[in-house]
N, C-alpha and C. Protein backbone atom coordinates (compact mmCIF):
# COMPACT_ATOMS: atom_id res chain seq x y z
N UNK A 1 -10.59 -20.04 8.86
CA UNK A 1 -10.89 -19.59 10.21
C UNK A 1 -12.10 -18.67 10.23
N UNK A 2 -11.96 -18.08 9.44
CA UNK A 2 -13.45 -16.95 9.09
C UNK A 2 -14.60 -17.50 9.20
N UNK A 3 -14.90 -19.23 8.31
CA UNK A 3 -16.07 -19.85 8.01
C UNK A 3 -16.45 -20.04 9.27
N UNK A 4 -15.24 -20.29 10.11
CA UNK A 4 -16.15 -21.13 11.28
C UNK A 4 -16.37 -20.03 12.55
N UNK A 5 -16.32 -18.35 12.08
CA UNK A 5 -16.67 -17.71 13.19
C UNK A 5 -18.08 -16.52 12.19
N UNK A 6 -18.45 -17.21 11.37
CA UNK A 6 -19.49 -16.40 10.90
C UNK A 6 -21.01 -16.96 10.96
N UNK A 7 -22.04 -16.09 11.55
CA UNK A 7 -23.25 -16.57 11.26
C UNK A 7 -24.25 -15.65 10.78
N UNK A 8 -25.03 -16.25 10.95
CA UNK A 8 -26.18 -14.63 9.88
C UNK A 8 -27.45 -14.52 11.85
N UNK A 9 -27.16 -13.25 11.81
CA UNK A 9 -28.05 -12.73 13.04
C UNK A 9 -29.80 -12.66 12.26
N UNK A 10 -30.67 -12.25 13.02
CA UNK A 10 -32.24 -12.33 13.01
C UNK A 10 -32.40 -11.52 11.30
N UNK A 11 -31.44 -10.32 11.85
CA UNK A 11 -31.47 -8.87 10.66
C UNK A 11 -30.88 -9.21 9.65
N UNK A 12 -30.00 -10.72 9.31
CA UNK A 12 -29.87 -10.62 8.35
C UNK A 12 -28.29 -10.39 8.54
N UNK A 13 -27.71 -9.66 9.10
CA UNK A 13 -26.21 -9.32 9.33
C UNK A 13 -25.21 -10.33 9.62
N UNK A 14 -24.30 -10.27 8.95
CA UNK A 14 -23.26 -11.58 9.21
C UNK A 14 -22.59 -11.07 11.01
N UNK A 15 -22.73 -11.81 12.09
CA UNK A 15 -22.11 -11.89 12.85
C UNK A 15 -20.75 -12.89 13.56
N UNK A 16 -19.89 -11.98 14.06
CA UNK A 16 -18.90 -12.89 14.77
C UNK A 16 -19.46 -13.65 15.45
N UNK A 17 -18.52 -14.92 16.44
CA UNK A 17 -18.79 -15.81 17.63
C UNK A 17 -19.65 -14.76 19.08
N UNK A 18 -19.06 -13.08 18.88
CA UNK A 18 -19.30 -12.95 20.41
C UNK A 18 -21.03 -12.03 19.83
N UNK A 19 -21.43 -11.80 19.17
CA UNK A 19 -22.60 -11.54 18.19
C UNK A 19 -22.15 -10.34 17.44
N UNK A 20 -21.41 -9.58 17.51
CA UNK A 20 -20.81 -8.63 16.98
C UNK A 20 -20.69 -8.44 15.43
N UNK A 21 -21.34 -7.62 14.89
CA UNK A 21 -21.97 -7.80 12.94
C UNK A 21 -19.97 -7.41 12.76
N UNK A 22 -19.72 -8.08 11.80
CA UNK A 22 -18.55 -8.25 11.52
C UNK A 22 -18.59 -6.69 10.41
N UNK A 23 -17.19 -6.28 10.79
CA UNK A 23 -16.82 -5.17 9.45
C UNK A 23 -17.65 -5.17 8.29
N UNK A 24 -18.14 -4.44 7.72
CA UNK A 24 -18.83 -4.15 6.11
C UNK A 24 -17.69 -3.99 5.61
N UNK A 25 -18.00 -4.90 4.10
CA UNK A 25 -17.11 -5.10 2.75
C UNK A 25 -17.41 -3.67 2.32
N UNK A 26 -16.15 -3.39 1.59
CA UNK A 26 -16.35 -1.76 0.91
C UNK A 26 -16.76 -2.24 -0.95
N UNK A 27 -17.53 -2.02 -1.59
CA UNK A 27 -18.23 -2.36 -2.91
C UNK A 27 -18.22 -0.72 -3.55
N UNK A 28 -17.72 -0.79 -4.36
CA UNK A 28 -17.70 0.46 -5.69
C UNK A 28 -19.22 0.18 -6.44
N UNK A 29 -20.03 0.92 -6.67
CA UNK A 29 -20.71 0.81 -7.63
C UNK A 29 -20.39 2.03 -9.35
N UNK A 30 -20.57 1.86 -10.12
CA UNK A 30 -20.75 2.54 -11.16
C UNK A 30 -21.99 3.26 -11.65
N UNK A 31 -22.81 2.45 -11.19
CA UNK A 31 -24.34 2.56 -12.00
C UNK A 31 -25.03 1.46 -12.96
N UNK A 32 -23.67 0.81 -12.98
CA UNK A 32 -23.62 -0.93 -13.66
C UNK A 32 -23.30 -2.15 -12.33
N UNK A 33 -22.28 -1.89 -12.39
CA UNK A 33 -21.42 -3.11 -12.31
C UNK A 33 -21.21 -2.83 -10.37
N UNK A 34 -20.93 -3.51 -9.99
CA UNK A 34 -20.52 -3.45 -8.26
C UNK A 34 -18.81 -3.81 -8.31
N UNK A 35 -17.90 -3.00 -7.93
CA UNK A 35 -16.66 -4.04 -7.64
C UNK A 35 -16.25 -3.81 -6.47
N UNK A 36 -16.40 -5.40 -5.34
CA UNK A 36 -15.26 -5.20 -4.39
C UNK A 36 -13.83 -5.10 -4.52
N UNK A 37 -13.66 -3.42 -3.66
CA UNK A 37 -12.57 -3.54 -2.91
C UNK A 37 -11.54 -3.72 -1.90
N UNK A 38 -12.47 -4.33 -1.09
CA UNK A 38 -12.27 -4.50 0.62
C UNK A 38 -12.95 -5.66 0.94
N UNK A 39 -12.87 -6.39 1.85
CA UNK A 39 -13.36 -8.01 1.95
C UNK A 39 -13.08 -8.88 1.52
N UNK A 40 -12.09 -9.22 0.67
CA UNK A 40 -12.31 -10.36 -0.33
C UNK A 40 -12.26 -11.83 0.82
N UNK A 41 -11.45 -11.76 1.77
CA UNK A 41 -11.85 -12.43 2.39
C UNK A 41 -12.84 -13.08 3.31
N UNK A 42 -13.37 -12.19 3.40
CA UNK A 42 -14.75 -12.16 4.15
C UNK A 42 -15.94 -12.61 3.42
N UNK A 43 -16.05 -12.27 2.33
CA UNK A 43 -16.81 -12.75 1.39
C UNK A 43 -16.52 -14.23 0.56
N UNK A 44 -15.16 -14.68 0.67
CA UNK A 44 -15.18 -15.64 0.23
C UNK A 44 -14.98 -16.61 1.27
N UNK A 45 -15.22 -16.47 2.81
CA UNK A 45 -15.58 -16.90 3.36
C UNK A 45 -17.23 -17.32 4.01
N UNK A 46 -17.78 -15.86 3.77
CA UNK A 46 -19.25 -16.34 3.57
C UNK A 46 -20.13 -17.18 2.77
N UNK A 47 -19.29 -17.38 1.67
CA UNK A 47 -19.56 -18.24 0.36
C UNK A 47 -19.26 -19.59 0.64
N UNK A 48 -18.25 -19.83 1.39
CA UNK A 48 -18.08 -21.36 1.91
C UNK A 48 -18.66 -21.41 3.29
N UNK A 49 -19.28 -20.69 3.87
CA UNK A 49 -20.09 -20.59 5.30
C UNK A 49 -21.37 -20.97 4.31
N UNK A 50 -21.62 -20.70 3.34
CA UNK A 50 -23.18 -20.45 2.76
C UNK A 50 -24.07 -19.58 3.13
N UNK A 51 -23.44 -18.30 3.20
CA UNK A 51 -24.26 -17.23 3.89
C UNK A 51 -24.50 -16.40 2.34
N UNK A 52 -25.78 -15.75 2.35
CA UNK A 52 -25.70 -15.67 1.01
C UNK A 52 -25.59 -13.92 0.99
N UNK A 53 -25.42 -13.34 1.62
CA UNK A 53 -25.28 -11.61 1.47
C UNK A 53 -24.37 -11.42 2.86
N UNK A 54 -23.71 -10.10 2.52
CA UNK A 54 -22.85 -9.71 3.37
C UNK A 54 -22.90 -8.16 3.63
N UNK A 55 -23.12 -7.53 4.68
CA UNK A 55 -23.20 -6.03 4.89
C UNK A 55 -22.34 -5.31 4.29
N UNK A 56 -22.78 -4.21 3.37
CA UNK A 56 -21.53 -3.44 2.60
C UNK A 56 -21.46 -2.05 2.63
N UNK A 57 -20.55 -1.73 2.64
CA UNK A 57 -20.34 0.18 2.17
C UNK A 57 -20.32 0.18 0.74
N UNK A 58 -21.33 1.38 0.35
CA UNK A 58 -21.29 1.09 -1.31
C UNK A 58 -20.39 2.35 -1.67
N UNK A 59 -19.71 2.85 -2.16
CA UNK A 59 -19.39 3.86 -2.85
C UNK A 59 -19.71 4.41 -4.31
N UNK A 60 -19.06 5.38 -4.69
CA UNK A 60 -19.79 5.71 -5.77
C UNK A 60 -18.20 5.73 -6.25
N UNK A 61 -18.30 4.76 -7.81
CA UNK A 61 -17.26 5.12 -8.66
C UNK A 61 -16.84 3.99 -9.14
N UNK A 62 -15.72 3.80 -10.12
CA UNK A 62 -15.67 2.70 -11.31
C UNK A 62 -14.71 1.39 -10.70
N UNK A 63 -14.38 0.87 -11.49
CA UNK A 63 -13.15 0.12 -11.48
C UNK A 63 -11.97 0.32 -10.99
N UNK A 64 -11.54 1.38 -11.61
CA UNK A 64 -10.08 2.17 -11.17
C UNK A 64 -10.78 2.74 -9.28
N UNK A 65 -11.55 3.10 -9.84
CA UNK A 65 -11.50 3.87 -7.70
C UNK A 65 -11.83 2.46 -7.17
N UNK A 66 -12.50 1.87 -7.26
CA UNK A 66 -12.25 0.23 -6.72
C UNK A 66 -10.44 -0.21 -6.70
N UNK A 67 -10.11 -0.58 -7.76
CA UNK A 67 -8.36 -0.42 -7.52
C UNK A 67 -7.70 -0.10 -6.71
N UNK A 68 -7.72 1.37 -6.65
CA UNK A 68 -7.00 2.13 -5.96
C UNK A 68 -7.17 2.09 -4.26
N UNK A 69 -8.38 2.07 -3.92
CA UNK A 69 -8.96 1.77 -2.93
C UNK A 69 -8.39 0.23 -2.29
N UNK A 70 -7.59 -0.39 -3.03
CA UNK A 70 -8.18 -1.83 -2.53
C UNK A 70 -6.71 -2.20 -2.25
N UNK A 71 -5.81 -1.04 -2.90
CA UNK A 71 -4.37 -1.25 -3.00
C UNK A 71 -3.54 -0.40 -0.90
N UNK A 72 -4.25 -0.19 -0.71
CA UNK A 72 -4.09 0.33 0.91
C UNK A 72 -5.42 -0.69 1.61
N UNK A 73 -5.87 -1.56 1.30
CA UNK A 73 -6.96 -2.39 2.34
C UNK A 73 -6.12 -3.48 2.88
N UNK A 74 -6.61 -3.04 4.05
CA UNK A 74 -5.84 -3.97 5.19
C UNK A 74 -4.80 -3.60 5.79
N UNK A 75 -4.14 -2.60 5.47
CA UNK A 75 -3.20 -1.96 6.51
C UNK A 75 -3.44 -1.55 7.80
N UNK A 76 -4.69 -1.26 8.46
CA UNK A 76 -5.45 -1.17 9.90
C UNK A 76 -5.63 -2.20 10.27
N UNK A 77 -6.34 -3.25 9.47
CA UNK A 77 -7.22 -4.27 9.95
C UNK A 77 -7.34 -5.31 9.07
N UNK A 78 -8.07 -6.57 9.52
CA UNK A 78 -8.08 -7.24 9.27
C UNK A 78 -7.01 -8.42 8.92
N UNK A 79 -6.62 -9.29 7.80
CA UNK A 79 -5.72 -10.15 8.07
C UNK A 79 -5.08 -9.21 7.44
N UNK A 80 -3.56 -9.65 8.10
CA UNK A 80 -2.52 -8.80 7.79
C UNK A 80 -1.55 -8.78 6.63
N UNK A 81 -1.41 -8.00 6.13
CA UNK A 81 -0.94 -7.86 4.37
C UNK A 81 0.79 -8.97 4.67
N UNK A 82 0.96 -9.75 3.75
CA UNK A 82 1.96 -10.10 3.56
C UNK A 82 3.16 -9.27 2.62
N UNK A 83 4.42 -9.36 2.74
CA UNK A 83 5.45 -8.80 2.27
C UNK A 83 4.87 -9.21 0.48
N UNK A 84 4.27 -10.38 0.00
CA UNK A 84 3.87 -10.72 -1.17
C UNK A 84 2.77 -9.41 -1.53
N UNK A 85 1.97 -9.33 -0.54
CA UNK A 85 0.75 -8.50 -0.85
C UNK A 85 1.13 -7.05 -1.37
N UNK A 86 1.79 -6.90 -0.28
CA UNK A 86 2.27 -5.41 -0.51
C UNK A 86 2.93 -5.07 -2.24
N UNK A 87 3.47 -6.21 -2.40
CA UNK A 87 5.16 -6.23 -3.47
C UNK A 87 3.70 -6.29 -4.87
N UNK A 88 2.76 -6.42 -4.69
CA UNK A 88 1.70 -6.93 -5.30
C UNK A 88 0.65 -5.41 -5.47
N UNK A 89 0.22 -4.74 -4.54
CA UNK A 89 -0.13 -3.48 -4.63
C UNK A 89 0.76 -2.62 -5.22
N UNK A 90 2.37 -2.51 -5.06
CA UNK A 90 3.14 -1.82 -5.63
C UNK A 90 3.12 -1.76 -7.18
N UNK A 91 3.16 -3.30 -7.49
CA UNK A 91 3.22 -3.78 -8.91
C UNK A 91 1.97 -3.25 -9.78
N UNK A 92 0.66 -3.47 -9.05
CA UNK A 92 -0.58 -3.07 -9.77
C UNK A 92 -0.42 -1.75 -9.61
N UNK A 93 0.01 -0.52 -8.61
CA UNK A 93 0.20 0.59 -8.94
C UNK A 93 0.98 1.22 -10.07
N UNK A 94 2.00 0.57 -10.23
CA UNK A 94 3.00 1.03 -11.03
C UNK A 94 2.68 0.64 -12.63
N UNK A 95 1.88 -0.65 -12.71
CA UNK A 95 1.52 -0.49 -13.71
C UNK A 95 0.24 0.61 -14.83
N UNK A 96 0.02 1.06 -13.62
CA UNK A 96 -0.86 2.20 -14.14
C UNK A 96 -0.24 3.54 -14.59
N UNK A 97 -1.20 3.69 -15.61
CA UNK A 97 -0.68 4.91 -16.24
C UNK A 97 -0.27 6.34 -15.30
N UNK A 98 -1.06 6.57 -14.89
CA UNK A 98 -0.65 7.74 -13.69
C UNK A 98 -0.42 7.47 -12.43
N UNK A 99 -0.36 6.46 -11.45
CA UNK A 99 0.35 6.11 -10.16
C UNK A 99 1.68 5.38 -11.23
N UNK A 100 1.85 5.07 -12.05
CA UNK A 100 3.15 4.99 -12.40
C UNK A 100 4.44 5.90 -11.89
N UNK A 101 4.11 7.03 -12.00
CA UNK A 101 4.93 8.00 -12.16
C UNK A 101 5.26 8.79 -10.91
N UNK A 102 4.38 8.32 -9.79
CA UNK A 102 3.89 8.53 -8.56
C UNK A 102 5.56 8.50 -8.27
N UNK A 103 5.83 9.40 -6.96
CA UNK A 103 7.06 9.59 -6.52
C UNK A 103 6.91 8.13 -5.56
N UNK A 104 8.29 7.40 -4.57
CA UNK A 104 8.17 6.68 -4.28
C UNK A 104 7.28 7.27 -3.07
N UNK A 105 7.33 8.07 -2.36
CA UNK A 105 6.48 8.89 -1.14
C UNK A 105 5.33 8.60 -1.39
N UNK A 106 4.56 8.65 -2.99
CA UNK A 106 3.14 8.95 -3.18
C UNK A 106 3.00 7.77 -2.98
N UNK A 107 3.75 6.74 -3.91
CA UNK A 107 3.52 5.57 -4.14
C UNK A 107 3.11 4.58 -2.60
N UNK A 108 3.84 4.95 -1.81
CA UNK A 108 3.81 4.47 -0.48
C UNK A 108 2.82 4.80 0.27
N UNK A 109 2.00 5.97 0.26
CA UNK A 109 0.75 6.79 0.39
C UNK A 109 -0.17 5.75 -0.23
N UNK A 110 -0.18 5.62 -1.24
CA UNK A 110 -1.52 5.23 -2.19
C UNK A 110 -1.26 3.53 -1.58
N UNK A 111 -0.57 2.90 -2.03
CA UNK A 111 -0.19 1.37 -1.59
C UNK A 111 -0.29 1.29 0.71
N UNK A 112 -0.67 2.05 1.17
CA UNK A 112 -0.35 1.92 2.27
C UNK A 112 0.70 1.21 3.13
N UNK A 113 2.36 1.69 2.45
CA UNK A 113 3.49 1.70 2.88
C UNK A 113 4.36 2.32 3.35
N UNK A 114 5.80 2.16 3.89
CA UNK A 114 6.98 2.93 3.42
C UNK A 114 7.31 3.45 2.70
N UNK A 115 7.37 4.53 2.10
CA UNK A 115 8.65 5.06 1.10
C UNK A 115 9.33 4.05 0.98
N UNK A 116 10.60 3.50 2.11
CA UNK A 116 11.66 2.59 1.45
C UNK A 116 10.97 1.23 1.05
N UNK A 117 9.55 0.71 1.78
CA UNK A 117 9.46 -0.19 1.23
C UNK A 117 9.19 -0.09 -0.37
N UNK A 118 8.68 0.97 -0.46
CA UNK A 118 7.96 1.15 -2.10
C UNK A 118 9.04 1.43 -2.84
N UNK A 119 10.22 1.83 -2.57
CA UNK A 119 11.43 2.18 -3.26
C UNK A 119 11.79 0.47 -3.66
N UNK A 120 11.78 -0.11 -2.87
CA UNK A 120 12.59 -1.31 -3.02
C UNK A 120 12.22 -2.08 -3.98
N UNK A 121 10.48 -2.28 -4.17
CA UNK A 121 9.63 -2.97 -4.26
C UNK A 121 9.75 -2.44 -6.02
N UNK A 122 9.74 -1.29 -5.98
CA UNK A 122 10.17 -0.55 -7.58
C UNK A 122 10.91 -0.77 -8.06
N UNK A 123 12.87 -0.72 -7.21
CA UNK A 123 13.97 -1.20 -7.96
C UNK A 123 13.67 -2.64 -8.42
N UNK A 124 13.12 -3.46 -7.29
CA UNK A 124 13.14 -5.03 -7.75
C UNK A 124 12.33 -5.70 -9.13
N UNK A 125 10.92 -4.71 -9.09
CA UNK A 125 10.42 -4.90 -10.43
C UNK A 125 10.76 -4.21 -11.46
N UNK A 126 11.32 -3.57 -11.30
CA UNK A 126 12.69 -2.87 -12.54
C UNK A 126 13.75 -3.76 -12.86
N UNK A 127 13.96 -4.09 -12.06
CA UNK A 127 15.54 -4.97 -12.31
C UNK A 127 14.94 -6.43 -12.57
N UNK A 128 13.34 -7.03 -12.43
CA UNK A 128 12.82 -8.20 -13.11
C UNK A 128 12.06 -8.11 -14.72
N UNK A 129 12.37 -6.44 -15.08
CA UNK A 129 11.63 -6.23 -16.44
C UNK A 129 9.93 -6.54 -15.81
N UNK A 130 9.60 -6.65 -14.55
CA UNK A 130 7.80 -6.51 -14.82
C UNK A 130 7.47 -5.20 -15.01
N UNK A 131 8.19 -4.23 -14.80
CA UNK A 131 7.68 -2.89 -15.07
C UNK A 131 9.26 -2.17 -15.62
N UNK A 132 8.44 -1.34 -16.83
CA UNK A 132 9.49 -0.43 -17.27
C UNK A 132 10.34 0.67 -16.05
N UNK A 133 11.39 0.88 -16.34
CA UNK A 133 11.57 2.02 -15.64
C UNK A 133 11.33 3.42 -15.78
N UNK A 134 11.28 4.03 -15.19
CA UNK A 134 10.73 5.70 -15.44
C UNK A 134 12.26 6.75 -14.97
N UNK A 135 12.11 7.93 -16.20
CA UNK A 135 12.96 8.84 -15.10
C UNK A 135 12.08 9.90 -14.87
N UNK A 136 11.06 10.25 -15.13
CA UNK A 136 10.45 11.03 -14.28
C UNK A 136 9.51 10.57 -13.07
N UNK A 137 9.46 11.30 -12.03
CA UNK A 137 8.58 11.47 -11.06
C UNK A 137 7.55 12.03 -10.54
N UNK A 138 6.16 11.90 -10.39
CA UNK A 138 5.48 13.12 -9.77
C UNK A 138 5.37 13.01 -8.19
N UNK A 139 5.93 14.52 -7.60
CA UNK A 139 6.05 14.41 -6.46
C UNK A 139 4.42 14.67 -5.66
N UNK A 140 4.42 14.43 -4.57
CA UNK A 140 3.27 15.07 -3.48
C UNK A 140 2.59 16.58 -4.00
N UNK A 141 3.84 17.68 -3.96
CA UNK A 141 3.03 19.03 -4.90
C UNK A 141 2.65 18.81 -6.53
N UNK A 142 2.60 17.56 -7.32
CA UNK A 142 2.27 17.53 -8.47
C UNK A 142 3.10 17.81 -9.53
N UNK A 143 4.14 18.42 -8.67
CA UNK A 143 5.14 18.76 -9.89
C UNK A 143 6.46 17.43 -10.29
N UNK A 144 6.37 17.50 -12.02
CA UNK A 144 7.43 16.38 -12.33
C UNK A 144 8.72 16.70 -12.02
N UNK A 145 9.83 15.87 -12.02
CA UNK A 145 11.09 15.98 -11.42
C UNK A 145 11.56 14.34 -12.08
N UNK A 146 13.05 14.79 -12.38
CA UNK A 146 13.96 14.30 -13.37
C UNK A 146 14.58 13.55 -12.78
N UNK A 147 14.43 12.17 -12.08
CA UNK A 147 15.08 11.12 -11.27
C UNK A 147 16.60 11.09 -11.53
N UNK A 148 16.83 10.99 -12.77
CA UNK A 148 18.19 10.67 -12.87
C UNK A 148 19.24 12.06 -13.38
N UNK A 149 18.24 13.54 -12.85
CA UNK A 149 19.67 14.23 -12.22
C UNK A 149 19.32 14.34 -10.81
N UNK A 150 18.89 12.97 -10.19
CA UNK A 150 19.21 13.33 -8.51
C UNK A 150 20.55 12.64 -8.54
N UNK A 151 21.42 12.77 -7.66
CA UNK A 151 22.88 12.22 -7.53
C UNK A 151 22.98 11.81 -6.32
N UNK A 152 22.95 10.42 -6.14
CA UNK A 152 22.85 9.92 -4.72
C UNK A 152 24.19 10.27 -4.33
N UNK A 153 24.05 10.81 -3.23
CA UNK A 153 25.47 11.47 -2.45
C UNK A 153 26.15 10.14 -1.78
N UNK A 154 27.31 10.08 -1.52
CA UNK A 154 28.10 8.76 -0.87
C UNK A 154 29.13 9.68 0.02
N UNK A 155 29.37 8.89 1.43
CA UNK A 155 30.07 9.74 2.75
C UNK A 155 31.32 9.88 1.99
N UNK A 156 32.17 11.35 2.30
CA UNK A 156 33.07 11.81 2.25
C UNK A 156 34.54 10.87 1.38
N UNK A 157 35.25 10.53 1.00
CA UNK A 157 36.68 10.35 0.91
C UNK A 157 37.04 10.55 1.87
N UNK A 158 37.78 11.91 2.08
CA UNK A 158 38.53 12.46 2.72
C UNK A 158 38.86 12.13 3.70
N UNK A 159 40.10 11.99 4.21
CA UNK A 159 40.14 11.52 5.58
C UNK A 159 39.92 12.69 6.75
N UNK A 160 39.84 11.65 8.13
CA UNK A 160 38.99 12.17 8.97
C UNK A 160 39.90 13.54 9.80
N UNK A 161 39.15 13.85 10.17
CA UNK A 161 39.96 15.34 10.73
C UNK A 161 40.80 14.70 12.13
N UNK A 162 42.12 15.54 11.83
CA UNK A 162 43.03 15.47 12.86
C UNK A 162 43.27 16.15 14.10
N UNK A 163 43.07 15.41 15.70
CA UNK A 163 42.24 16.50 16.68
C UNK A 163 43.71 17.20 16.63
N UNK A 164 43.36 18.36 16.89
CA UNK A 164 44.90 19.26 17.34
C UNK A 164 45.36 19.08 18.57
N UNK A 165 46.46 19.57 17.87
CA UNK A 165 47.94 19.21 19.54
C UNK A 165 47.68 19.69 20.49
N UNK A 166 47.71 18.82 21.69
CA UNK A 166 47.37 19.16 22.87
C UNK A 166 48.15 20.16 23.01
N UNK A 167 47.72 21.16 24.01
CA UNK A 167 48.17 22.28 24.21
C UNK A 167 49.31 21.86 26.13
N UNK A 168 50.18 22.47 26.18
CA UNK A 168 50.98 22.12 27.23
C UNK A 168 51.00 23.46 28.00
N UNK A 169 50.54 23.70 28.98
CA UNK A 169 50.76 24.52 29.97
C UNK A 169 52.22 25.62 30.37
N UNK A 170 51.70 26.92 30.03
CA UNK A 170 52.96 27.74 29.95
C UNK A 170 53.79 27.69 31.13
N UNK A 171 55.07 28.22 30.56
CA UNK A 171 55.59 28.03 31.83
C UNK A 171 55.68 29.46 32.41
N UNK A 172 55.83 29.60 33.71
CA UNK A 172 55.27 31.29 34.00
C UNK A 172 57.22 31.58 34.73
């Protein structure tokens, strides 16, 4: 759908159908190497349009800030992240050495999610062996914390409280 709403304006700029220069791809540079982290669709739609450059934001920084960056793209805009995509940013987070350890809060921060979705998305690749499990956590203030002495609380036993006896009107 992309190919057939892209064209290249006078300047050179990839435009939509209504002339409107379409979003800039976000590109990491190093000082070497360029890596997109934002566009991939857009660009590999210009490539089958045959458009041969595409307007970009360059940033400054490696691989990993390319990564990280690319693991929250598309949560505003553009085509919309699938339940795969997401389960997929989680996975490449977690396999990293330090968003590993990321609390599920951070994790959901950095991946542009839920908490519960990122919780889930963690038990499930735990319980498929793609990722080890962890018992520590680093929370939002940076500090580690010991997952498994949290004690998930479960509602009461006890049975429920008994309303008291109606009271009966004295007799005078």
């Amino acid at each position: 759908e992309y190919v057939d709403h892209m064209s290249v304006g006078d300047n050179g700029v990839v435009l939509d159908p209504l002339g409107e220069a379409w979003p800039p791809i976000t590109v990491f540079h190093d000082g070497d190497a360029y890596w997109l982290a934002d566009g991939f669709h857009r660009v590999a739609a210009a490539e089958r349009a045959e458009i041969p450059a595409f307007q970009a934001k360059i940033e400054r920084g490696e691989l990993r800030e390319a990564i990280k960056y690319s693991l929250s793209a598309n949560r505003g805009h553009g085509i919309r992240r699938t339940n795969q995509d997401k389960r997929f940013a989680v996975e490449r987070a977690l396999q990293d050495e330090e968003w590993g350890l990321y609390s599920d809060n951070q994790l959901a921060r950095l991946c542009g999610i839920s908490a519960p979705t990122a919780a889930k998305y963690r038990r499930q690749l735990e319980a498929q062996g793609a990722i080890e499990p962890t018992t520590q956590r680093v929370g939002a203030d940076g500090e580690v914390y010991d997952v498994s002495a949290h004690v998930r609380r479960t509602p009461s036993k006890r049975p429920a409280r008994r309303a008291p006896p109606a009271r009966t009107p004295a007799a005078h």
